[in-house]
PDB file of N, CA and C in Angstrom:
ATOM      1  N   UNK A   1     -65.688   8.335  87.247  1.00  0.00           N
ATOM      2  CA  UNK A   1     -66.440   7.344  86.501  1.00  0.00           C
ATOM      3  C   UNK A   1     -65.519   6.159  86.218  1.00  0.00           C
ATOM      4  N   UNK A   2     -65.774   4.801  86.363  1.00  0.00           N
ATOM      5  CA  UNK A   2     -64.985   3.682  86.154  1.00  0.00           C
ATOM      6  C   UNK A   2     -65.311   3.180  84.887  1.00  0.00           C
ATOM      7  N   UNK A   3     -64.156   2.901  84.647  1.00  0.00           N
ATOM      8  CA  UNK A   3     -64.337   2.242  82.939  1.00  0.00           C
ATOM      9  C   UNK A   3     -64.547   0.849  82.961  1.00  0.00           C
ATOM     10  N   UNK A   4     -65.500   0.343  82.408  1.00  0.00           N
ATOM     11  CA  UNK A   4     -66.261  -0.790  82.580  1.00  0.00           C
ATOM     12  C   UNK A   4     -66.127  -1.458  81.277  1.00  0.00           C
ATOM     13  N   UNK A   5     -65.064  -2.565  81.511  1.00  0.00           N
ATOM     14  CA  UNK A   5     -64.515  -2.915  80.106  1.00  0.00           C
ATOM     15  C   UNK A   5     -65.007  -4.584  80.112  1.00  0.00           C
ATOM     16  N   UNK A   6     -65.847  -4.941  79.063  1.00  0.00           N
ATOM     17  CA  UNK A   6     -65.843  -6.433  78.953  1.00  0.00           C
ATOM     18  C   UNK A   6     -65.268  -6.839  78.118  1.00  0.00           C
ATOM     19  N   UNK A   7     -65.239  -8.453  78.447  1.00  0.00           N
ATOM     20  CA  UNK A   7     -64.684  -9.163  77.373  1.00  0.00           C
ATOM     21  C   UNK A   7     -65.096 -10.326  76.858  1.00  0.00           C
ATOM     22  N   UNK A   8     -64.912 -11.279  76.149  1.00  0.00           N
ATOM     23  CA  UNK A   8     -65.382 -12.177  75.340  1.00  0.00           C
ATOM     24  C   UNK A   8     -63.996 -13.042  75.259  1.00  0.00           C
ATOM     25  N   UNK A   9     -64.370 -14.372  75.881  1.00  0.00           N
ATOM     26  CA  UNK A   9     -63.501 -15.589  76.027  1.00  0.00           C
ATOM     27  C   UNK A   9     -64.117 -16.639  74.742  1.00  0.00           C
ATOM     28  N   UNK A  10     -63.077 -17.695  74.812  1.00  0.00           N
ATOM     29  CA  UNK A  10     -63.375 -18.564  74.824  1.00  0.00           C
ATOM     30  C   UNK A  10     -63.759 -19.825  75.190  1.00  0.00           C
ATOM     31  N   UNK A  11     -63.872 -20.836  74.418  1.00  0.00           N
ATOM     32  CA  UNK A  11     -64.793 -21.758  75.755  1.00  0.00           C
ATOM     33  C   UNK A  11     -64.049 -22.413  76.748  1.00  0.00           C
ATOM     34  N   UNK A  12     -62.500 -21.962  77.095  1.00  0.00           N
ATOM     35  CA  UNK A  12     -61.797 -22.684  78.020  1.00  0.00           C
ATOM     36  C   UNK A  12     -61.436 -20.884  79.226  1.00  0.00           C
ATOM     37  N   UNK A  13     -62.276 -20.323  78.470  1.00  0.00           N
ATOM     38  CA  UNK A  13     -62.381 -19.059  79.483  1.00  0.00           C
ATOM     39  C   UNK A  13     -61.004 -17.819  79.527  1.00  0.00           C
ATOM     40  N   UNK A  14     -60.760 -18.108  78.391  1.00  0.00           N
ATOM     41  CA  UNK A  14     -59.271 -17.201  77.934  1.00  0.00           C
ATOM     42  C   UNK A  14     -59.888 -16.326  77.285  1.00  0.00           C
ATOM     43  N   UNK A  15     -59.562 -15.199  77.694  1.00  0.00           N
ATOM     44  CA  UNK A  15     -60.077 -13.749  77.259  1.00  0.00           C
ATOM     45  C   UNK A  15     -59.516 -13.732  75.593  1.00  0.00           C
ATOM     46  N   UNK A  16     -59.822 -13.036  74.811  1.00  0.00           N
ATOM     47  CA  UNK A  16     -59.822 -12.724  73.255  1.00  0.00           C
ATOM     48  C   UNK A  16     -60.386 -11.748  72.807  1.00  0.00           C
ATOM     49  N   UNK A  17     -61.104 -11.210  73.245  1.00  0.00           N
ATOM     50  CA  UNK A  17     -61.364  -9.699  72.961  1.00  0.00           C
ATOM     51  C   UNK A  17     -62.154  -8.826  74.460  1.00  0.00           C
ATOM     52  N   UNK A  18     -62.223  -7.517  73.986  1.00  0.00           N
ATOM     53  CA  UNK A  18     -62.358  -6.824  74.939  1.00  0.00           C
ATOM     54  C   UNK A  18     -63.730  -5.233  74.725  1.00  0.00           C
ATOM     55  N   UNK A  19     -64.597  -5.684  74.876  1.00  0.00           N
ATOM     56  CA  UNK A  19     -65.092  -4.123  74.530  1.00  0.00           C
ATOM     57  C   UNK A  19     -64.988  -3.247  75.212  1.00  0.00           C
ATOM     58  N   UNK A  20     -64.933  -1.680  75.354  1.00  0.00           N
ATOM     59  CA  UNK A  20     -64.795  -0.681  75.676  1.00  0.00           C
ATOM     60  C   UNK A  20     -65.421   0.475  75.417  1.00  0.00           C
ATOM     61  N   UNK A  21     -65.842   1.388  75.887  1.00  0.00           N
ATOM     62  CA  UNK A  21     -67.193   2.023  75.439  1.00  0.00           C
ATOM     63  C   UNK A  21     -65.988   3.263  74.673  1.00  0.00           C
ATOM     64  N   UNK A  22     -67.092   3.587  73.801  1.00  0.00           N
ATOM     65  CA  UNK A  22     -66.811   3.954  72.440  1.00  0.00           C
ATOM     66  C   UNK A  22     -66.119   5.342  72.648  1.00  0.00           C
ATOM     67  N   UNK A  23     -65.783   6.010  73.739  1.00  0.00           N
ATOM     68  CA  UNK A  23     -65.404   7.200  73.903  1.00  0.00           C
ATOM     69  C   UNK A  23     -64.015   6.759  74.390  1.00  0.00           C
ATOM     70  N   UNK A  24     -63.693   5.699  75.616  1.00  0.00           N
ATOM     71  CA  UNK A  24     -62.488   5.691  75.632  1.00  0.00           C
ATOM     72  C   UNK A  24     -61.757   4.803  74.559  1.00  0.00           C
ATOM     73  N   UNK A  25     -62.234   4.552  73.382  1.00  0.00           N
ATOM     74  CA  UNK A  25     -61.612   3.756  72.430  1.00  0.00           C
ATOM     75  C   UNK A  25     -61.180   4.545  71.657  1.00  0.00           C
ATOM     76  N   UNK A  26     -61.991   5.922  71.135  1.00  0.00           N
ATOM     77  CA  UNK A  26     -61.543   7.213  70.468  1.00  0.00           C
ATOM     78  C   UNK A  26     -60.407   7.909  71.161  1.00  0.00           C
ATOM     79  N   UNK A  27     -60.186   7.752  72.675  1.00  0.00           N
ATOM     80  CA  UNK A  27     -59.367   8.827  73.055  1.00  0.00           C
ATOM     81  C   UNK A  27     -57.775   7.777  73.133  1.00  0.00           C
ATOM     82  N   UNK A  28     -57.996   6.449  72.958  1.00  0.00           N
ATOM     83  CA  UNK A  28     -56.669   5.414  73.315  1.00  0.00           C
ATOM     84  C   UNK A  28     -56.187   5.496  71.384  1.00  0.00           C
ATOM     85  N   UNK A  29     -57.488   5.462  70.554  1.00  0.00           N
ATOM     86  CA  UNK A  29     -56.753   5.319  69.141  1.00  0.00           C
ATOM     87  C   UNK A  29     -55.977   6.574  69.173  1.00  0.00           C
ATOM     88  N   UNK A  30     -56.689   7.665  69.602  1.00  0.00           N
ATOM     89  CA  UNK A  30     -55.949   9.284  69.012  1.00  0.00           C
ATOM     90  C   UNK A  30     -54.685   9.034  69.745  1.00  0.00           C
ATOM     91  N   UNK A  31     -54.445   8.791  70.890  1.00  0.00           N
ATOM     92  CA  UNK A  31     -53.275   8.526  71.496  1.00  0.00           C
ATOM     93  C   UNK A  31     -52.584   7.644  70.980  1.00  0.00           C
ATOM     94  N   UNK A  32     -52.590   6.448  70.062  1.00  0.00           N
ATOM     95  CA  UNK A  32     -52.137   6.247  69.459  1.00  0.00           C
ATOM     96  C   UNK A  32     -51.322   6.711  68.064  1.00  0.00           C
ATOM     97  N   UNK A  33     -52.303   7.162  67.622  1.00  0.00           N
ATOM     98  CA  UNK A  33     -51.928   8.268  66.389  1.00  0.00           C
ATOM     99  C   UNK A  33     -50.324   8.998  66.303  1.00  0.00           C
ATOM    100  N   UNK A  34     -50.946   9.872  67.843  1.00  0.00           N
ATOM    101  CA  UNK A  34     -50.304  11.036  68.203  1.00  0.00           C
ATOM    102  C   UNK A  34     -48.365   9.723  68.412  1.00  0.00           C
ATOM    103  N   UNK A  35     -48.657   8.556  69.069  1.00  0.00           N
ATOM    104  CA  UNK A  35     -47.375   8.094  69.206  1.00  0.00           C
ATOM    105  C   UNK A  35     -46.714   7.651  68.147  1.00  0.00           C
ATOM    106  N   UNK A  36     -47.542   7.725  67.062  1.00  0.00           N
ATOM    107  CA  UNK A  36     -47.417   7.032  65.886  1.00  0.00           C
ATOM    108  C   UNK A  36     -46.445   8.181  65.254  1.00  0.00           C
ATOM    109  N   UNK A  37     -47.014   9.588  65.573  1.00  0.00           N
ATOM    110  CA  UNK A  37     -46.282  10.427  64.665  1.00  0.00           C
ATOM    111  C   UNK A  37     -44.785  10.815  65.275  1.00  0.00           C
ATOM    112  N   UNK A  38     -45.413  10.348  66.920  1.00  0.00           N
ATOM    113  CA  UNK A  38     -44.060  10.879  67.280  1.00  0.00           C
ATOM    114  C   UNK A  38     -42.776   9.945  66.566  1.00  0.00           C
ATOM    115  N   UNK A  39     -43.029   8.506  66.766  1.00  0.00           N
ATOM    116  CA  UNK A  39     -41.372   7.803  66.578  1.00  0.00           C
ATOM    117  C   UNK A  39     -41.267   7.641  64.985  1.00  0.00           C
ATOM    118  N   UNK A  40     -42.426   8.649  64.374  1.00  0.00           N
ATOM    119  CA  UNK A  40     -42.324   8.550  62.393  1.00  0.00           C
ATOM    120  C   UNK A  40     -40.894   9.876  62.289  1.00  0.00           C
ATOM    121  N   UNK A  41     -40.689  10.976  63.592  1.00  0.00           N
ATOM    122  CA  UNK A  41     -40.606  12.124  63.581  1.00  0.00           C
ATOM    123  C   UNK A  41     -38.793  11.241  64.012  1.00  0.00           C
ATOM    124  N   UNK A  42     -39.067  10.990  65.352  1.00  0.00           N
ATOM    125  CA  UNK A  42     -38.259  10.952  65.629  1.00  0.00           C
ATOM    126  C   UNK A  42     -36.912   9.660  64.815  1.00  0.00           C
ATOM    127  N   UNK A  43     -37.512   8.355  64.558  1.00  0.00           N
ATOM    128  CA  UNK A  43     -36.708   7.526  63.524  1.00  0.00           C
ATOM    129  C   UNK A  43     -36.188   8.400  62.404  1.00  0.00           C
ATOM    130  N   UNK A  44     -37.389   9.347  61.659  1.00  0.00           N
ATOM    131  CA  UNK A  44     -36.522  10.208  60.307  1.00  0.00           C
ATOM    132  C   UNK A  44     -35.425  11.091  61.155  1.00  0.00           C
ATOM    133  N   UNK A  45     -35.301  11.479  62.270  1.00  0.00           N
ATOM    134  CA  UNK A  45     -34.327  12.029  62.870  1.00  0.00           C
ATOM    135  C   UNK A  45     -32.712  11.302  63.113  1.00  0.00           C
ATOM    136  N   UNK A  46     -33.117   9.993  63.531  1.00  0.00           N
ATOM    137  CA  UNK A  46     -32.413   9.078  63.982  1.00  0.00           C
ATOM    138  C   UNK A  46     -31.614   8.767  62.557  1.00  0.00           C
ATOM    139  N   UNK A  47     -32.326   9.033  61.321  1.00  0.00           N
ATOM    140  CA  UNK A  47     -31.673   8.467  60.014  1.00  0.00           C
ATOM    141  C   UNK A  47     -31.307   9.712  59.830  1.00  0.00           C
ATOM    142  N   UNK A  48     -31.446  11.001  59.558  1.00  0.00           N
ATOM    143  CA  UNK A  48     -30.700  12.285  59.039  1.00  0.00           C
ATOM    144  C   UNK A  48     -29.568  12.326  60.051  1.00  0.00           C
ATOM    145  N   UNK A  49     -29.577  11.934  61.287  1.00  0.00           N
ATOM    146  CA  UNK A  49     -28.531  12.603  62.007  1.00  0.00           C
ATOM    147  C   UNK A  49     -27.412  11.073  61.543  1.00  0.00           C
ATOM    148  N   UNK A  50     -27.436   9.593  60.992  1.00  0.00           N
ATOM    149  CA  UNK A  50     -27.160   8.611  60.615  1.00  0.00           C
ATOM    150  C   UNK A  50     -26.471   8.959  59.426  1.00  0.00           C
ATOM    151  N   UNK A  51     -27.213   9.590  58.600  1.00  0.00           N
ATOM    152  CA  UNK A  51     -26.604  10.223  57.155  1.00  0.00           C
ATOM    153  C   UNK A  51     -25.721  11.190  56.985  1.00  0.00           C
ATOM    154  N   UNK A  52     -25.600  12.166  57.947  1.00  0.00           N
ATOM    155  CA  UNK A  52     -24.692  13.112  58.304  1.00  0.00           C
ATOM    156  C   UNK A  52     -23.637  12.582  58.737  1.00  0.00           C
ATOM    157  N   UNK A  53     -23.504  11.162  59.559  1.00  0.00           N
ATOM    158  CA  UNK A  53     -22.129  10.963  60.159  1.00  0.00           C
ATOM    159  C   UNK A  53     -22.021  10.446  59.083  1.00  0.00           C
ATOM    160  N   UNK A  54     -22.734  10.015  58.319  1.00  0.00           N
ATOM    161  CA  UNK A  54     -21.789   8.781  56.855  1.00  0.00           C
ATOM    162  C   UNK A  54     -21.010   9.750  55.720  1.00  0.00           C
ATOM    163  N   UNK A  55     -22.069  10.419  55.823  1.00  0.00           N
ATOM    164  CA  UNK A  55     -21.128  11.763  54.773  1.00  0.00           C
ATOM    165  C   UNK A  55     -19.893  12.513  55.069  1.00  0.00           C
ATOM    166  N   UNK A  56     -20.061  12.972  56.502  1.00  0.00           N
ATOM    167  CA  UNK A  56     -19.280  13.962  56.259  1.00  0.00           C
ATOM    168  C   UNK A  56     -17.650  13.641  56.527  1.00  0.00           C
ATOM    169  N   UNK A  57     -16.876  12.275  56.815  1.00  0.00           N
ATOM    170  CA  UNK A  57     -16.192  12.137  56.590  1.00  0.00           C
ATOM    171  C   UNK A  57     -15.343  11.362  55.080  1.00  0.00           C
ATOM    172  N   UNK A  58     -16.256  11.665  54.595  1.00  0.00           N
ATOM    173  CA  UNK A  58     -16.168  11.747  53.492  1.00  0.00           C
ATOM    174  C   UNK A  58     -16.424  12.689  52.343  1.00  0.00           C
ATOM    175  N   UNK A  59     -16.711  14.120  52.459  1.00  0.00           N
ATOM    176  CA  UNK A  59     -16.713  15.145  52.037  1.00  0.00           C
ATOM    177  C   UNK A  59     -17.533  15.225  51.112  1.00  0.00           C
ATOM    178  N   UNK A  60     -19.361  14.698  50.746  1.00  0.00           N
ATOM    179  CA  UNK A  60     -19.854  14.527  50.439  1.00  0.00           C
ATOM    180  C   UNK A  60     -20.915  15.380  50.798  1.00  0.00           C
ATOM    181  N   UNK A  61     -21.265  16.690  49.632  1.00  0.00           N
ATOM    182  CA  UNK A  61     -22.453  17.901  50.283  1.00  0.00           C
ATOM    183  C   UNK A  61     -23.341  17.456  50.755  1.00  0.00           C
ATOM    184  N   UNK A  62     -23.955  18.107  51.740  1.00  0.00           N
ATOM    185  CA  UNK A  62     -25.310  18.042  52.078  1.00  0.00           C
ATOM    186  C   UNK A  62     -26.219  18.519  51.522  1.00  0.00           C
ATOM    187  N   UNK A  63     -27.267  18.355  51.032  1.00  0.00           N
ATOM    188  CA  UNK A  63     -28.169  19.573  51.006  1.00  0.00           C
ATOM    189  C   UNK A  63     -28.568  20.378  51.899  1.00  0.00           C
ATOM    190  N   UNK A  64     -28.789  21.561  51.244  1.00  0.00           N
ATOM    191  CA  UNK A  64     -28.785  22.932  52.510  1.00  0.00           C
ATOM    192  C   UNK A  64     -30.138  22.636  52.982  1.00  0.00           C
ATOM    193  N   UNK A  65     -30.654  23.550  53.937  1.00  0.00           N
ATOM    194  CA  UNK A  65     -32.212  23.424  54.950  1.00  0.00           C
ATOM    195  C   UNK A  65     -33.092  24.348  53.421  1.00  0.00           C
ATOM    196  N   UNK A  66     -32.721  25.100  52.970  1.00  0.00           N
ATOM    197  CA  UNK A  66     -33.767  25.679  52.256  1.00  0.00           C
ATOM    198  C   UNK A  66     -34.211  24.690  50.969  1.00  0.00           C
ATOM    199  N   UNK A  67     -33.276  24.137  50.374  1.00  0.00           N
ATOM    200  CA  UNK A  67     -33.594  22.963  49.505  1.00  0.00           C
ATOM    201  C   UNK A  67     -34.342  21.994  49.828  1.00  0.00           C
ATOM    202  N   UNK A  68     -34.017  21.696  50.683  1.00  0.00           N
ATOM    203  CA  UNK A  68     -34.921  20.678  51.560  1.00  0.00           C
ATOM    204  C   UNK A  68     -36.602  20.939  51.969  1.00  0.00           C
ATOM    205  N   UNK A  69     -36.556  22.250  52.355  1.00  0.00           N
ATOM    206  CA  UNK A  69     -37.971  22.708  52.141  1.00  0.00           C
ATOM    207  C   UNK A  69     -38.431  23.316  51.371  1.00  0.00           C
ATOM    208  N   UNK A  70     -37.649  23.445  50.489  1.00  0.00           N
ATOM    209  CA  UNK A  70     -38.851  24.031  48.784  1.00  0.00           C
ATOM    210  C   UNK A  70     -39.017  22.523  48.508  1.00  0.00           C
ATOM    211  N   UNK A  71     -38.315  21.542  48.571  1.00  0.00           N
ATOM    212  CA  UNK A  71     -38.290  20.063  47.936  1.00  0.00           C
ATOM    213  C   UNK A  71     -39.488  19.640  48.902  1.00  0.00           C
ATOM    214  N   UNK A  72     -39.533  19.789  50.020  1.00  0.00           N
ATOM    215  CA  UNK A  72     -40.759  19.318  50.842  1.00  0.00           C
ATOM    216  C   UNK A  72     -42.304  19.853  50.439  1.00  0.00           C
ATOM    217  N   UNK A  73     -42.221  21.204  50.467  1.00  0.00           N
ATOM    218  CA  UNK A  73     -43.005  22.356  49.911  1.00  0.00           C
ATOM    219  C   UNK A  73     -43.644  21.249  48.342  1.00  0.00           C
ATOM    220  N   UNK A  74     -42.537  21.089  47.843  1.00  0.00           N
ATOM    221  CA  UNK A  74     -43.393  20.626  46.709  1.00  0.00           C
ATOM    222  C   UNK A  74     -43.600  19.573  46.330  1.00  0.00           C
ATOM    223  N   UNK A  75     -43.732  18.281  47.172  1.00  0.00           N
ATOM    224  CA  UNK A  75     -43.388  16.952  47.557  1.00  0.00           C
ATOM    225  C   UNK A  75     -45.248  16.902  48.312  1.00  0.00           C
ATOM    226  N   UNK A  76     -45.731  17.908  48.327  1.00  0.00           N
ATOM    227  CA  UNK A  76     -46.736  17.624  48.825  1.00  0.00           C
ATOM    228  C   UNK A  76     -46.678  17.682  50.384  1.00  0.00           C
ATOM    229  N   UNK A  77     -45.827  17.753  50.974  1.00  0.00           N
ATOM    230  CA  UNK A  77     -45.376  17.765  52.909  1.00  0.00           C
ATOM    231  C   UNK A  77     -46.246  18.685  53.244  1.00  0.00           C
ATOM    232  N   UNK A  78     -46.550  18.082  54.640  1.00  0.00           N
ATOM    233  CA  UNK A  78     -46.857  19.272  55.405  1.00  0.00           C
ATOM    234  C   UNK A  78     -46.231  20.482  55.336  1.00  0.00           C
ATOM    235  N   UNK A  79     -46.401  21.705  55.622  1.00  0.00           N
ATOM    236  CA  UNK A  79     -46.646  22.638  56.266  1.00  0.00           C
ATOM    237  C   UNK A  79     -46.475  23.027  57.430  1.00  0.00           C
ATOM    238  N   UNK A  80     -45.069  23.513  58.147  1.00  0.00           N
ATOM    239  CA  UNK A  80     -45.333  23.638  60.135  1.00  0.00           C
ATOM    240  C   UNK A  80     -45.330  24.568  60.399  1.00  0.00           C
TER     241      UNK A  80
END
């Protein structure tokens, strides 16, 4: 099936919007979503593993993994 996408110019014929039928617009937002969570996942990664090099030459505790998830646990967080 071909996706049959219009659009809407203006009066010098420059495209400005685009419609798309309503099923592949649901499946491009969710795909969005889904990328959304990935680089939310991966940046907080990029900053814990950032915070670890700042600390630890400087001998400054970490908090342990179980603190961290009773603190998540009750922070309202997901659940994995």
């Amino acid at each position: 099936m071909a996706l049959t996408i219009q659009y809407i110019t203006d009066s010098r014929g420059r495209k400005k919007s685009a419609i798309v039928p309503i099923r592949k617009w649901e499946e491009l937002n969710a795909s969005n979503q889904q990328l959304n969570r990935k680089i939310e996942l991966l940046t907080g990664t990029v900053a814990g593993v950032e915070e670890v090099k700042q600390v630890r030459p400087n001998g400054i505790p970490l908090q342990s993994l179980s603190d961290f998830l009773n603190e998540s646990q009750h922070s309202g967080c997901r659940k994995f």
